[in-house]
Protein backbone atom coordinates (compact mmCIF):
# COMPACT_ATOMS: atom_id res chain seq x y z
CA UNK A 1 0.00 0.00 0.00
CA UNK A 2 1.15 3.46 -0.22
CA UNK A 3 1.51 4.16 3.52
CA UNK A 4 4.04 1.35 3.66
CA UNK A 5 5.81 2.73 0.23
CA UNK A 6 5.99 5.94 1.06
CA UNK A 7 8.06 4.48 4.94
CA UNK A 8 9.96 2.74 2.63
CA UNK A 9 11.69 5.38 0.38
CA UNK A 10 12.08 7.72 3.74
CA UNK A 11 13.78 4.47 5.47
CA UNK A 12 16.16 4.40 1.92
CA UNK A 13 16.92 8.22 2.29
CA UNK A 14 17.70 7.99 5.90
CA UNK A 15 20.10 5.41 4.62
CA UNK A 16 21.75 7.35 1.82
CA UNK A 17 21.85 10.19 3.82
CA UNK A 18 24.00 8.19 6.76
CA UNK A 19 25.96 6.76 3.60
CA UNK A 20 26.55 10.30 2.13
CA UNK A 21 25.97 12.48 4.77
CA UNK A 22 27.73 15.68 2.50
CA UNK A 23 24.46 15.02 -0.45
CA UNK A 24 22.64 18.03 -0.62
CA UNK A 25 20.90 16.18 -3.28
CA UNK A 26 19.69 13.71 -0.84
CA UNK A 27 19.23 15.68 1.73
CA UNK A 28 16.75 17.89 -0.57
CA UNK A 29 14.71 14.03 -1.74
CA UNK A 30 14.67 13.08 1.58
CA UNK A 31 12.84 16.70 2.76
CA UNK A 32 10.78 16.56 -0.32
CA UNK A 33 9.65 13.23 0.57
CA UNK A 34 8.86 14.06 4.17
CA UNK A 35 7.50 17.20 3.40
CA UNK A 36 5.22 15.56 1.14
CA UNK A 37 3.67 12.39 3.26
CA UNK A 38 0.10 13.93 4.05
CA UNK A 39 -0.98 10.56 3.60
CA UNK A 40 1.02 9.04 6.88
CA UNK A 41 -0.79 9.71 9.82
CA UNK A 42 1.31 7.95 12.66
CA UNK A 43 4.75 10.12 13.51
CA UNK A 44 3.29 13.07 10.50
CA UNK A 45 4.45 15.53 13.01
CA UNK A 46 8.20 14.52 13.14
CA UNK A 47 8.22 13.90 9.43
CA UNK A 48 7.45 17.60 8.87
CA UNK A 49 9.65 18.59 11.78
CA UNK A 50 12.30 16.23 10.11
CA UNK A 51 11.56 17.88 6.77
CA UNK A 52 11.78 21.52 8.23
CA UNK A 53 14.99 20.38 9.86
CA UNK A 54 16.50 19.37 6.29
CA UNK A 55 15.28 22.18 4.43
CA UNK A 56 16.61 24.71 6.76
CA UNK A 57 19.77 23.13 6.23
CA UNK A 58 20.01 23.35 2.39
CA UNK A 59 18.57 27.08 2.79
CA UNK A 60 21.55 27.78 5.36
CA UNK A 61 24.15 26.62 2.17
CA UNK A 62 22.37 28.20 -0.62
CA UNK A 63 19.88 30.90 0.60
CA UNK A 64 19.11 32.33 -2.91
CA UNK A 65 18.21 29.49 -4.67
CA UNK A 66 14.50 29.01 -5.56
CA UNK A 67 14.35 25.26 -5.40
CA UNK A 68 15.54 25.08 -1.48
CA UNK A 69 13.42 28.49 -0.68
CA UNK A 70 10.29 26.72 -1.69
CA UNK A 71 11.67 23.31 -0.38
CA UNK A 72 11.67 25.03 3.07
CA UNK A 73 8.22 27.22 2.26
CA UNK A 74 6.41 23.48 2.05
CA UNK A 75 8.17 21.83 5.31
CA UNK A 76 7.37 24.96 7.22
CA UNK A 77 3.98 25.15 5.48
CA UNK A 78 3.34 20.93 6.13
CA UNK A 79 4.02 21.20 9.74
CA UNK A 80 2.05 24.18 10.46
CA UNK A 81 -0.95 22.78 9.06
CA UNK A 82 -0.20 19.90 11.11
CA UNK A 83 -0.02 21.65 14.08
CA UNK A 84 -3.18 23.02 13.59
CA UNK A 85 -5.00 19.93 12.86
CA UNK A 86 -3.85 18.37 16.26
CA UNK A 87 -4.49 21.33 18.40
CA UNK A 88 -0.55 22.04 18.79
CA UNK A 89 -1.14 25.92 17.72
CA UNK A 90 2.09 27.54 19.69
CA UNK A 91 4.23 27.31 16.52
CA UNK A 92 1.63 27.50 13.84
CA UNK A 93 1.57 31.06 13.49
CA UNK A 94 5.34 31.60 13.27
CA UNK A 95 5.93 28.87 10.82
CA UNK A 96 3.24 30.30 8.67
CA UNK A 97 4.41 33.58 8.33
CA UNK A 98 7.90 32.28 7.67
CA UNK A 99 6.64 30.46 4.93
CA UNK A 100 4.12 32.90 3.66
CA UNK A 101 7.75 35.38 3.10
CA UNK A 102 9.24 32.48 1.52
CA UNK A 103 6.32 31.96 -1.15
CA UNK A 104 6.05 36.00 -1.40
CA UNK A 105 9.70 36.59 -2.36
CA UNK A 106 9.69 33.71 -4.55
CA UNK A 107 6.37 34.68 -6.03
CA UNK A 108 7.64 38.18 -7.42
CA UNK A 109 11.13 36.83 -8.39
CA UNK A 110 10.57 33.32 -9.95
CA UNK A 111 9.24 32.63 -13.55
CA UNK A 112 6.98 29.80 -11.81
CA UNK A 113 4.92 32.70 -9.99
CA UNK A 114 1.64 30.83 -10.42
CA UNK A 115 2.56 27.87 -8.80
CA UNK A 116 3.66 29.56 -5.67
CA UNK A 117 1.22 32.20 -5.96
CA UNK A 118 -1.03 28.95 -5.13
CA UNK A 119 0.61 27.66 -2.48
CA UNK A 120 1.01 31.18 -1.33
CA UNK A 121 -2.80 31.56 -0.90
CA UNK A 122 -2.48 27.76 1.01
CA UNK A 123 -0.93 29.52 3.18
CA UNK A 124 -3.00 32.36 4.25
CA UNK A 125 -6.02 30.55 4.12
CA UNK A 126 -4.29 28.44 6.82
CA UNK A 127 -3.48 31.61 8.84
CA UNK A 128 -7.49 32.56 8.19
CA UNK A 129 -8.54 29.42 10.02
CA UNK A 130 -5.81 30.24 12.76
CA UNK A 131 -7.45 33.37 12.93
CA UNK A 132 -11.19 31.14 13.26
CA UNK A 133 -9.92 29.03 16.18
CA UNK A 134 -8.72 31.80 18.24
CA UNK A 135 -11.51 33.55 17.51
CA UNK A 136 -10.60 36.65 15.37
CA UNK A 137 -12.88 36.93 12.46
CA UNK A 138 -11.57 40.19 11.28
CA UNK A 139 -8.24 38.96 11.05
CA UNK A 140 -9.20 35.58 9.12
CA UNK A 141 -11.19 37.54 6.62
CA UNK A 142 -8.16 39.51 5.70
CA UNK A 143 -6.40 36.79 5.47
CA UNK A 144 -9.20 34.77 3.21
CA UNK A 145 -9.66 37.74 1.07
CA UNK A 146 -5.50 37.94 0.26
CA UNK A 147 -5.39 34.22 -1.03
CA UNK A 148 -8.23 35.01 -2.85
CA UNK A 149 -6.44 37.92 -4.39
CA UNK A 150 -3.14 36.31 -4.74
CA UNK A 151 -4.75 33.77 -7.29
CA UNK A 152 -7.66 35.79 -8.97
CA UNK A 153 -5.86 37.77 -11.60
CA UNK A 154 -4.20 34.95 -12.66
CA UNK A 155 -7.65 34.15 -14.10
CA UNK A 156 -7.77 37.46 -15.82
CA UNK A 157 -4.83 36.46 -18.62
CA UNK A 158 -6.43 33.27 -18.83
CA UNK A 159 -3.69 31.36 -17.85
CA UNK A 160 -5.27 30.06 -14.65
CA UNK A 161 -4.22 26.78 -13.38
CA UNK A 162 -7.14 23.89 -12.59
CA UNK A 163 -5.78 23.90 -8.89
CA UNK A 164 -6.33 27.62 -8.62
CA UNK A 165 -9.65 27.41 -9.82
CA UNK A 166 -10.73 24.83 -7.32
CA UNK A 167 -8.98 27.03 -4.50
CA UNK A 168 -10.64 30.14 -5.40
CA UNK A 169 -13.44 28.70 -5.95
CA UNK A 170 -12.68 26.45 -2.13
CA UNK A 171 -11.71 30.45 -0.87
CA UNK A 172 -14.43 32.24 -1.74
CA UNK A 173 -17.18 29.96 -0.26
CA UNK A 174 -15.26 29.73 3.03
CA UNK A 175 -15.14 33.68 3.11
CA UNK A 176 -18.87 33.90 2.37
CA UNK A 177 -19.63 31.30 5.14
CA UNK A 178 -17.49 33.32 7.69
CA UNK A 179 -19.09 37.17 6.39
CA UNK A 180 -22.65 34.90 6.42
CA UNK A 181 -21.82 34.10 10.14
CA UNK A 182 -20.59 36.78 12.21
């Protein structure tokens, strides 16, 4: 099954990684496998925190390049929304905003810009329903109504993504249900 798959090529990283411990190449599969687990449910907290850990360290070597700034965007971006989903909210905030710079400095420098653009707006919508659980509406509005912005004009030129659709589309009824409900 996937679940056991998916512990498999992390236990073969781990591996290569002790074998090579100087790869930045493995270190940066390994994170990107972590990082990328959602499926996993038992130990998904110290995958992401594993992930984060990697990342960070490939950012450290090379801070300017793209790949290892969004690398580190995701980790940060995984474990905060795992935080959040198991009630561990101390962190969430932080790592969110750290990732929501990441995404924003690679969205206006990259030629990719739509695909973090869309992941940008992942972000915020996460920090929206931050905003829900600790019970500032105001805030999570703002925060609903700048994802919503960050992926809107890409529909203007047409060259909209089927993702962003579905998570404008996902954005704009959750901000509707939240201004329906004060």
């Amino acid at each position: 099954d996937s679940e056991s798959s998916g512990k498999k090529s992390i236990e073969i990283f781990e591996q290569l990684l002790r074998d090579n411990p100087d790869s930045d190449a493995i270190r940066y599969e390994l994170a990107t496998t972590l990082a990328s687990t959602e499926a996993f449910n038992f130990g998904q907290i110290m995958r992401f925190q594993r992930a984060e850990q990697l990342s960070k360290s490939l950012l450290a070597k090379s801070p300017a390049l793209p790949r290892y700034q969004a690398l580190h965007a995701l980790a940060l971006e995984s474990l905060a929304a795992q935080q959040l989903r198991t009630n561990r909210l101390r962190l969430v905030e932080e790592n969110l905003k750290e990732s929501l710079a990441l995404y924003n400095q690679l969205s206006s420098s990259a030629s990719e810009v739509s695909r973090y653009d869309t992941r940008r707006s992942a972000v915020l919508e996460l920090l929206a329903d931050l905003k829900l659980r600790q019970g500032d509406r105001d805030a999570a509005i703002d925060y609903l109504e700048q994802a919503i912005h960050g992926v809107q004009p890409k529909r203007r030129r047409g060259a909209v993504s089927t993702v962003a659709q579905v998570q404008l589309a996902r954005l704009k009824q959750k901000l509707g249900r939240i201004e329906d409900h004060p």
